[in-house]
Protein backbone atom coordinates (compact mmCIF):
# COMPACT_ATOMS: atom_id res chain seq x y z
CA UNK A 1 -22.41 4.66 -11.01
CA UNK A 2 -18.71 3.69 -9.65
CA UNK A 3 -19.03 0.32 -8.43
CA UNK A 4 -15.90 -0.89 -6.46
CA UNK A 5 -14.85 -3.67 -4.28
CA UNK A 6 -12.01 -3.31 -1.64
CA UNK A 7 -11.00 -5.34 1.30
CA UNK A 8 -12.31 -4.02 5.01
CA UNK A 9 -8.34 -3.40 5.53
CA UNK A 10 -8.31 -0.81 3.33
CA UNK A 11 -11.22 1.14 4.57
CA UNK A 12 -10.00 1.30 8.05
CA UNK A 13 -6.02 1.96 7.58
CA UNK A 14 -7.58 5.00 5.42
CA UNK A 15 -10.76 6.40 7.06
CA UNK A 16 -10.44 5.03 11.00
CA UNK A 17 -6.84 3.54 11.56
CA UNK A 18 -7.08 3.33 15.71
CA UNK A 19 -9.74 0.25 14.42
CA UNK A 20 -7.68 -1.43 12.60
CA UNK A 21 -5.81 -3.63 16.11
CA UNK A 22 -9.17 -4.25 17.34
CA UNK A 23 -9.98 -6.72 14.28
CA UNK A 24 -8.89 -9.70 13.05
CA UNK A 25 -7.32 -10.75 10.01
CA UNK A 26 -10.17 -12.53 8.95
CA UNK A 27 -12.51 -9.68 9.11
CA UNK A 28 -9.98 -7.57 7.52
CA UNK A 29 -10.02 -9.54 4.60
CA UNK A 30 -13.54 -9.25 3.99
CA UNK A 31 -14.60 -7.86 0.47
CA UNK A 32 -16.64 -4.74 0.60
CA UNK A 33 -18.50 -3.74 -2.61
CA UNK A 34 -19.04 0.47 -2.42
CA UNK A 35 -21.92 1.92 -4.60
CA UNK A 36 -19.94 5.44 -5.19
CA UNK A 37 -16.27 4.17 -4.76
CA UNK A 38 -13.95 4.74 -2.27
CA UNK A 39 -12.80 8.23 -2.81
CA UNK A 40 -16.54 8.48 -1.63
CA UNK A 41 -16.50 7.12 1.91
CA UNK A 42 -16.32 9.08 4.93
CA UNK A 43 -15.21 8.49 8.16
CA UNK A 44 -19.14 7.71 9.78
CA UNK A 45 -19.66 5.63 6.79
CA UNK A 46 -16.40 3.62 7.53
CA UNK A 47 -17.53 3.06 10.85
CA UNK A 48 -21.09 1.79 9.73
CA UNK A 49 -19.51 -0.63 7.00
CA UNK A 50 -17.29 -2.10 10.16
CA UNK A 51 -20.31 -2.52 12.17
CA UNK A 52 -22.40 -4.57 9.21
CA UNK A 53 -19.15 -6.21 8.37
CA UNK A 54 -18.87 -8.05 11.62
CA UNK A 55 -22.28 -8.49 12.19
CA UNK A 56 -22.66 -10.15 8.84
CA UNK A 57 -19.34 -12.22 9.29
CA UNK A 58 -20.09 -13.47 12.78
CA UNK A 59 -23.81 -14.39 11.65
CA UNK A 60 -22.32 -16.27 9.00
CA UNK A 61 -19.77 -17.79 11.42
CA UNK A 62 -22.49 -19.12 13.34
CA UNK A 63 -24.14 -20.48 10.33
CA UNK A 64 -21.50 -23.01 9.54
């Protein structure tokens, strides 16, 4: 199994750059660990990880 961890940034410029304005540094910053590796993704799955990305980092913003 290929493990890897990349930053949300990279997902997006590669698999759906139009996103990439719409977010904000912060959440561009935000490590993502991929099971297969990123020659892996596609662009649905890039989409999804954005979704759970925010979700996760806004639940956690509210947390604090």
């Amino acid at each position: 199994m290929l493990m890897e961890t990349v930053k949300l940034s990279r997902i997006v410029m590669k698999l759906t750059p139009d996103m990439y304005p719409c977010l904000t540094s912060t959440e561009l910053d935000i490590d993502i660990v991929l099971k297969y590796g990123f020659d892996s993704l596609e662009a649905e799955d890039a989409l999804d990880i954005v979704k759970m990305s925010i979700s996760e980092y806004q639940k956690d913003a509210l947390l604090h």
